[in-house]
N, C-alpha and C. Protein backbone atom coordinates (compact mmCIF):
# COMPACT_ATOMS: atom_id res chain seq x y z
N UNK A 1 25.67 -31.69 -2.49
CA UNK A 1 24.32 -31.23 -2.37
C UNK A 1 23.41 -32.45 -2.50
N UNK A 2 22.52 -32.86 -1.60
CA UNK A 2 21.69 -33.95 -1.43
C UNK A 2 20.08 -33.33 -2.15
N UNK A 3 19.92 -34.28 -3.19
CA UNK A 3 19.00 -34.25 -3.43
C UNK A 3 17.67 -35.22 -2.98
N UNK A 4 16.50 -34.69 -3.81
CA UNK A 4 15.22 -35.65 -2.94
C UNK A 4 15.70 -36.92 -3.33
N UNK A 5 14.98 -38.26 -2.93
CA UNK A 5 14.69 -39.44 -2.91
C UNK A 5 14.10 -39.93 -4.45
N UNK A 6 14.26 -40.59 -4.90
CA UNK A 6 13.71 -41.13 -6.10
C UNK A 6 13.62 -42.28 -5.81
N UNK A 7 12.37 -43.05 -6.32
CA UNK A 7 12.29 -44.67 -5.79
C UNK A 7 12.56 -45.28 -7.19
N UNK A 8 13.18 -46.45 -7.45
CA UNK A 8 13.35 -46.78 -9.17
C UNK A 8 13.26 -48.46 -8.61
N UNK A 9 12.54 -48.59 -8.99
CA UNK A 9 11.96 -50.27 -9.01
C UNK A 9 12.82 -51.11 -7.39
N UNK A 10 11.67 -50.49 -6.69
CA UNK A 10 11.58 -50.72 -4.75
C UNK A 10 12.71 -50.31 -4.48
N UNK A 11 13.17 -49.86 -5.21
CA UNK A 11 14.69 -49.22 -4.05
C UNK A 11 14.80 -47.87 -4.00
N UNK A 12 15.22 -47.01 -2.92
CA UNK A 12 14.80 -45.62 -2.91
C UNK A 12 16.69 -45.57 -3.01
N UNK A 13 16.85 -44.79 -3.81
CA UNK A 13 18.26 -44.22 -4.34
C UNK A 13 18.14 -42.65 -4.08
N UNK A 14 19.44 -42.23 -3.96
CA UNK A 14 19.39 -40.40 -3.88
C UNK A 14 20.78 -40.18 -4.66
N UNK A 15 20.61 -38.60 -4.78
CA UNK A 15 22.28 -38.81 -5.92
C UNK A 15 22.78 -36.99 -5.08
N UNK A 16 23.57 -37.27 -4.80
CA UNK A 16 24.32 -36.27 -4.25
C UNK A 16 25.65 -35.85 -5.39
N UNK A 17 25.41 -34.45 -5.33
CA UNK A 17 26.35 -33.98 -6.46
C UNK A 17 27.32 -33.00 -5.48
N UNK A 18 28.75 -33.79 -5.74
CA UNK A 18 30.01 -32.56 -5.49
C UNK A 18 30.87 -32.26 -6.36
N UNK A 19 31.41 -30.72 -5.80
CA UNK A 19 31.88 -30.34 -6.59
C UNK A 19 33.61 -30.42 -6.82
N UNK A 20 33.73 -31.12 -5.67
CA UNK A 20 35.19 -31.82 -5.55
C UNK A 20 35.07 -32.44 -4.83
N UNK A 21 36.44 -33.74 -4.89
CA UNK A 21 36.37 -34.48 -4.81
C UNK A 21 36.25 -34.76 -2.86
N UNK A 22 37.02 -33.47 -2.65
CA UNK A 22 37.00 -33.34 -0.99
C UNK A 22 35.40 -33.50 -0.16
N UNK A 23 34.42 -33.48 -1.32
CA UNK A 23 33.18 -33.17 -0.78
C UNK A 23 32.61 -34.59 -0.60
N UNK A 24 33.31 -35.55 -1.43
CA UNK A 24 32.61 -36.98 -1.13
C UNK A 24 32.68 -37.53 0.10
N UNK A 25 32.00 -38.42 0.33
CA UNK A 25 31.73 -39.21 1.65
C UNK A 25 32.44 -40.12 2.22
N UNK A 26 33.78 -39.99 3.18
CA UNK A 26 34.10 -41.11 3.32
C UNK A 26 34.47 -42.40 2.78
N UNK A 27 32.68 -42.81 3.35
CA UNK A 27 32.35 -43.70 2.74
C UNK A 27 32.84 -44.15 0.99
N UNK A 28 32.21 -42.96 0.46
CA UNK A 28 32.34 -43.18 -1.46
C UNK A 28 33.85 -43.14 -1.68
N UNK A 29 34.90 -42.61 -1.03
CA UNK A 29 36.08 -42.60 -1.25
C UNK A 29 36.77 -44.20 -0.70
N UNK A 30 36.13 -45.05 0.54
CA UNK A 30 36.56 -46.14 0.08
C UNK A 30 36.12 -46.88 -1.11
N UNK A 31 34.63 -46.74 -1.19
CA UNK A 31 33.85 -47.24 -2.02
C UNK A 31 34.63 -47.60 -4.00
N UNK A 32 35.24 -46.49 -3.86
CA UNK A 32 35.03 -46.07 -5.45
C UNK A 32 37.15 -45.71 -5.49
N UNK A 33 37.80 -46.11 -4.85
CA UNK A 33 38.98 -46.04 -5.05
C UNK A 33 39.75 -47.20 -5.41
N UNK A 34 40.77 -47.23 -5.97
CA UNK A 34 41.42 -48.41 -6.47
C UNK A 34 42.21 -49.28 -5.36
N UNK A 35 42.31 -50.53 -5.38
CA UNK A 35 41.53 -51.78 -5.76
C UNK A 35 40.41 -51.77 -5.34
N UNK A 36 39.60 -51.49 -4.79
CA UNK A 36 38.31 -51.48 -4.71
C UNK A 36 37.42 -51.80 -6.00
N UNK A 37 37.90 -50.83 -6.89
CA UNK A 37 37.14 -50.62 -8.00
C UNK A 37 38.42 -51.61 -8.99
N UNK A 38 38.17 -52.50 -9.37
CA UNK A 38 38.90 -53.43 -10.00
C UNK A 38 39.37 -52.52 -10.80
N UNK A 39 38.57 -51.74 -11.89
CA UNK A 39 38.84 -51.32 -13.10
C UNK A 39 39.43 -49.63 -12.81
N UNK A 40 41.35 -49.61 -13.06
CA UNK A 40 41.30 -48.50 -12.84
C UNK A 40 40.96 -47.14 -13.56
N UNK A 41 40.60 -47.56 -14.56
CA UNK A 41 40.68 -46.32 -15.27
C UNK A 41 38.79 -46.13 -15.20
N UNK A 42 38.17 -46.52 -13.84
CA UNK A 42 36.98 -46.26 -13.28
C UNK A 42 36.77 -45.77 -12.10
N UNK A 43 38.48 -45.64 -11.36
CA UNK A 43 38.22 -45.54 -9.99
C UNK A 43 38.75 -43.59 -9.79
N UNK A 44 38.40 -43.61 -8.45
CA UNK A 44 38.80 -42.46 -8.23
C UNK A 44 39.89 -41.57 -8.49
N UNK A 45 41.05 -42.82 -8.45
CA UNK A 45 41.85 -42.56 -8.44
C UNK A 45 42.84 -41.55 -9.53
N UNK A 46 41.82 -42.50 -10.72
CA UNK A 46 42.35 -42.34 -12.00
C UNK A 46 41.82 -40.50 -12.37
N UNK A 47 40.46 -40.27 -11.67
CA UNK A 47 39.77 -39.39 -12.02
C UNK A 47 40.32 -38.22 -11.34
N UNK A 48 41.21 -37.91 -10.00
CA UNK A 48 41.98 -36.94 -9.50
C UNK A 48 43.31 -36.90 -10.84
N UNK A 49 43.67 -37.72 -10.77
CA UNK A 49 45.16 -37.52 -11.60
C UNK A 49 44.47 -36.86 -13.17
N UNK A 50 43.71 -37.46 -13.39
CA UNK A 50 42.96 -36.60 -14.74
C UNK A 50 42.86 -35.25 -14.94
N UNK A 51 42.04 -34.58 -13.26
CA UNK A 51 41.55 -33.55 -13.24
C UNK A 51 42.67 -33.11 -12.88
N UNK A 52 43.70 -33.44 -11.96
CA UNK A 52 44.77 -32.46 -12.09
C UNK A 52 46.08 -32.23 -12.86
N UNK A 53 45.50 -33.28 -13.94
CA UNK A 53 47.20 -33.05 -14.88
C UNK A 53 46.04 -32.50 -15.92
N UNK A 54 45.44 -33.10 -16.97
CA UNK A 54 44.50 -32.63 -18.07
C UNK A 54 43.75 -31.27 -18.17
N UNK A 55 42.66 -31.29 -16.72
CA UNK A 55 41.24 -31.07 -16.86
C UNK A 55 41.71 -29.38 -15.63
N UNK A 56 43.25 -29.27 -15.52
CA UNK A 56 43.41 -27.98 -14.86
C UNK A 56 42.46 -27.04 -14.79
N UNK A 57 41.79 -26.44 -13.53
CA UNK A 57 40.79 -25.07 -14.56
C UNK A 57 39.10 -25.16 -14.67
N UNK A 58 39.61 -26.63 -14.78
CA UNK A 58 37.97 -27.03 -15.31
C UNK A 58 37.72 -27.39 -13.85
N UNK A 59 36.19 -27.77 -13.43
CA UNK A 59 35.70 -28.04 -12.30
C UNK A 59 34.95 -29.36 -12.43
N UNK A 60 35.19 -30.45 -11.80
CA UNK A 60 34.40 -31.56 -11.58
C UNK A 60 32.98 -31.68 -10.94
N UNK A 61 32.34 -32.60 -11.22
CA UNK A 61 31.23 -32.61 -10.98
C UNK A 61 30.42 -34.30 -11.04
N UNK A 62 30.69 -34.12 -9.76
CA UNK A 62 30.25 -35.74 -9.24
C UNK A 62 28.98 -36.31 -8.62
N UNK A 63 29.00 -37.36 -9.09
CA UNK A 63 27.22 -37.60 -9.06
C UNK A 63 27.82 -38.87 -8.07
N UNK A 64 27.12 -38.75 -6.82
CA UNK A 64 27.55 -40.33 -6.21
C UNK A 64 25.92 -40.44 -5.94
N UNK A 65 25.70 -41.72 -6.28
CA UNK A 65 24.01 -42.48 -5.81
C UNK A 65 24.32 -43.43 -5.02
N UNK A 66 23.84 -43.11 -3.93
CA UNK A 66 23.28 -44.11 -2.45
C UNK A 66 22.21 -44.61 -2.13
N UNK A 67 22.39 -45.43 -1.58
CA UNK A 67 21.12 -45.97 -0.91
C UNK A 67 20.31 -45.23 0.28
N UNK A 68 19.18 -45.43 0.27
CA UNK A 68 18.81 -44.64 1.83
C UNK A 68 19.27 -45.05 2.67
N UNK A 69 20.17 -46.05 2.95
CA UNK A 69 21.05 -46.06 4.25
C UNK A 69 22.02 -45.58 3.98
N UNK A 70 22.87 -44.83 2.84
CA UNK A 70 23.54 -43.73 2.88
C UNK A 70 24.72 -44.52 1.93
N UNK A 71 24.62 -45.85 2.14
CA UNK A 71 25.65 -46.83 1.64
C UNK A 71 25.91 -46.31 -0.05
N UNK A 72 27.18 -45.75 -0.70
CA UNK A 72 26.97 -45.60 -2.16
C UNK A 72 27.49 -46.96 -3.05
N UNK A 73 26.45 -46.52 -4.02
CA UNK A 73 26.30 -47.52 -5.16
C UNK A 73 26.75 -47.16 -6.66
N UNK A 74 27.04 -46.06 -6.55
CA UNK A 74 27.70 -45.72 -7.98
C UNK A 74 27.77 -44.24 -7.96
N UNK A 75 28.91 -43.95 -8.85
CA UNK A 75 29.79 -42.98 -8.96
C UNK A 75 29.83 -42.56 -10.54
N UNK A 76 29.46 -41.18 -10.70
CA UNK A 76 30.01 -41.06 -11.76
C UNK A 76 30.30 -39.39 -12.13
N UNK A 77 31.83 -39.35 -12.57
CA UNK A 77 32.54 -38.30 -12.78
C UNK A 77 32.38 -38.00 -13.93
N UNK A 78 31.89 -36.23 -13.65
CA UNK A 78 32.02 -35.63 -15.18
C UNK A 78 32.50 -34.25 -15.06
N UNK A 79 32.23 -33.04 -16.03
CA UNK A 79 33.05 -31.89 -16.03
C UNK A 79 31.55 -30.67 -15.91
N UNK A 80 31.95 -29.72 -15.47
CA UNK A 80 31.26 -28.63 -15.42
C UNK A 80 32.06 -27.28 -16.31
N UNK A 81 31.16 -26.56 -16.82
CA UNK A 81 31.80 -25.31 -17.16
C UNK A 81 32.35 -24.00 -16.09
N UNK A 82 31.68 -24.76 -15.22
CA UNK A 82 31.96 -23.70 -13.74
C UNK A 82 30.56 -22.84 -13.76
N UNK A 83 29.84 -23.02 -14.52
CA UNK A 83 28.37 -21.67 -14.72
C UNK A 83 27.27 -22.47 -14.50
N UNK A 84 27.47 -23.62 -14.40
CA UNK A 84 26.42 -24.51 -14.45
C UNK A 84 25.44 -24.99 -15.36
N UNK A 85 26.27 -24.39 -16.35
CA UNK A 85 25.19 -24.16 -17.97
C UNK A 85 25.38 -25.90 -18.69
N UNK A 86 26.33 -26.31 -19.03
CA UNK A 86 26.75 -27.46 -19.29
C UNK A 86 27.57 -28.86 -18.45
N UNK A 87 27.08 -30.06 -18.70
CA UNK A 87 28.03 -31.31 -17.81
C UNK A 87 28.26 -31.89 -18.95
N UNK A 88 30.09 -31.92 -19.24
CA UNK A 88 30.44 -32.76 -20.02
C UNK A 88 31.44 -34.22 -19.74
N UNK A 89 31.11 -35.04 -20.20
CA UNK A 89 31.91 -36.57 -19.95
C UNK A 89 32.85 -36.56 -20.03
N UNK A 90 33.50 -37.31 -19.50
CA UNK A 90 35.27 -37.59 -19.85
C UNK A 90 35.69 -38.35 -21.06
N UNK A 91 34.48 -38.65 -21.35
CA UNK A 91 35.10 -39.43 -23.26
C UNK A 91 35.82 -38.46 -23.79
N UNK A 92 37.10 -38.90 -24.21
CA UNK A 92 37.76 -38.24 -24.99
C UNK A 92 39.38 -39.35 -24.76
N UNK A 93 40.32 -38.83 -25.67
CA UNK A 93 41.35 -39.29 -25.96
C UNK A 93 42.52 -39.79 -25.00
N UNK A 94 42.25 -38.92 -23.97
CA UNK A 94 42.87 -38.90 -22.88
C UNK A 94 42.49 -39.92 -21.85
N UNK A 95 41.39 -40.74 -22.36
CA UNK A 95 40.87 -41.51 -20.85
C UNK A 95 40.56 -43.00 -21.73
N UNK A 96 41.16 -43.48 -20.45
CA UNK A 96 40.85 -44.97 -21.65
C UNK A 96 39.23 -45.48 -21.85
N UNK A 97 39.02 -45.40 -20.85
CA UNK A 97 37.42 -45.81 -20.57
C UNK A 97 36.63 -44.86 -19.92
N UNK A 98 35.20 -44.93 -19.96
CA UNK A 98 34.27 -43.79 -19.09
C UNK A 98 33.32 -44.66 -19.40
N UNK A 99 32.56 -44.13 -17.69
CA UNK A 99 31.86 -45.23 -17.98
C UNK A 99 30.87 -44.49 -15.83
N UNK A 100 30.05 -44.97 -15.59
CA UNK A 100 30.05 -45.29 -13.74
C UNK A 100 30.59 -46.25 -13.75
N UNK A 101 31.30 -46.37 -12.37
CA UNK A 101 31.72 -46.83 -11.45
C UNK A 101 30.43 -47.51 -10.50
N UNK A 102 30.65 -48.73 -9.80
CA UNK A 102 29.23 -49.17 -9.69
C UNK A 102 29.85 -50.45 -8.19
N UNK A 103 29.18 -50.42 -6.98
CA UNK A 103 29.67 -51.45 -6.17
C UNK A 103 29.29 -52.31 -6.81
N UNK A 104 27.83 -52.63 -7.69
CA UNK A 104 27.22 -53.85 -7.69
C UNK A 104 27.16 -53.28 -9.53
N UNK A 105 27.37 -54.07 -10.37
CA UNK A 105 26.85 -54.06 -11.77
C UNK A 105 25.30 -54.59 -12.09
N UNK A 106 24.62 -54.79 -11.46
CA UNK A 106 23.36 -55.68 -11.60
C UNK A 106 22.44 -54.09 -11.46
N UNK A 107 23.18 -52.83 -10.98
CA UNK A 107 22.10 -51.31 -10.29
C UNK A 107 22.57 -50.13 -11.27
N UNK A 108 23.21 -51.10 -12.21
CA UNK A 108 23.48 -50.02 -13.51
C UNK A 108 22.50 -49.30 -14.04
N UNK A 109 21.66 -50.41 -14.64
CA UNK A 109 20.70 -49.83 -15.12
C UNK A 109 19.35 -48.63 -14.70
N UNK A 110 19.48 -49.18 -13.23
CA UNK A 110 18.46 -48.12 -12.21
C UNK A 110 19.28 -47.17 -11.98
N UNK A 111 20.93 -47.40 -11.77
CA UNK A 111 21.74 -45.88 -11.58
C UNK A 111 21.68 -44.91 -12.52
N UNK A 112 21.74 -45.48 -13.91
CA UNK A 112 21.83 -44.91 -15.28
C UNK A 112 20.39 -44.09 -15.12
N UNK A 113 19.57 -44.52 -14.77
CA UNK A 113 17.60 -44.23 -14.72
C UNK A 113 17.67 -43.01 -13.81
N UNK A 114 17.95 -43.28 -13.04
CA UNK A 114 18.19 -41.86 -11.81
C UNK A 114 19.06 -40.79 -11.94
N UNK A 115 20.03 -41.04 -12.52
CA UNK A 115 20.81 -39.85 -13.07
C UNK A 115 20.23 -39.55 -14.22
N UNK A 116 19.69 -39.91 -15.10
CA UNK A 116 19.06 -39.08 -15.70
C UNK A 116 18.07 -38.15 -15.81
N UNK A 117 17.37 -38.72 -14.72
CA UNK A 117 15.62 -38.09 -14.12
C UNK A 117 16.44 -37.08 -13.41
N UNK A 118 17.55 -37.20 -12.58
CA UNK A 118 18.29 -36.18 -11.66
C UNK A 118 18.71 -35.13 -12.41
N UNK A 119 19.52 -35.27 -13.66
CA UNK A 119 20.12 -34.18 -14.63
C UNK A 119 18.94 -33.74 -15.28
N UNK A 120 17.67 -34.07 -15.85
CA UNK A 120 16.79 -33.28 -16.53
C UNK A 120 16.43 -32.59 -15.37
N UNK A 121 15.99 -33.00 -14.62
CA UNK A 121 15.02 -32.30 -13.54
C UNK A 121 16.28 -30.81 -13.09
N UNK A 122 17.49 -31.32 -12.49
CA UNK A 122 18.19 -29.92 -12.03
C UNK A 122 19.49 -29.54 -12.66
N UNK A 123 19.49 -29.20 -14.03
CA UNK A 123 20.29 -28.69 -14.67
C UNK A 123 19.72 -28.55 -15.85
């Protein structure tokens, strides 16, 4: 589901939320898969095998932020209750790290900024 445009210091970012993983873009599936993503326990990869050995049942819920040329810039996987009432993180025991996933580390901080304005505003 594509949401509006948010501009966060001159760059217009958008954050599209799916609800599996089949729904991502292409694109974000080279983007955000291992080696790509140096760090695996950040990449996609790690986050299917999670959801389907651990997180059975439960429903994912993925935030990918792009650029307005559609290009994505960060990824980040979390959990839904299925009702839409709660999004919970993957911190926990089972995961070594959590964290976004990010092409560029320097758009953390504006990714971090937009997903948040994105989660208050529609959930």
């Amino acid at each position: 589901m594509l949401f509006g445009d948010e501009k966060t210091k001159g760059a217009i970012m958008r954050v599209i939320e799916c609800s599996s993983f089949e729904e991502l873009p292409a694109k974000a599936l080279e983007c955000f898969s291992y080696p790509r993503v140096q760090n695996f326990f950040l990449s996609l990869d790690w986050f299917r095998v999670h959801f389907d050995t651990v997180l059975s049942g439960r429903s994912p819920l993925l935030f990918l932020i792009s650029d307005e040329g559609g290009e994505p810039k960060a990824l980040l996987c979390a959990v839904t209750d299925g009702k839409g009432r709660s999004i919970v993180g993957q911190t926990s025991f089972y995961t070594i790290e959590y964290g976004m996933a990010t092409t560029d580390d320097r758009i953390l901080p504006e990714a971090l900024t937009l997903l948040w304005q994105h989660v208050a505003k529609h959930h």
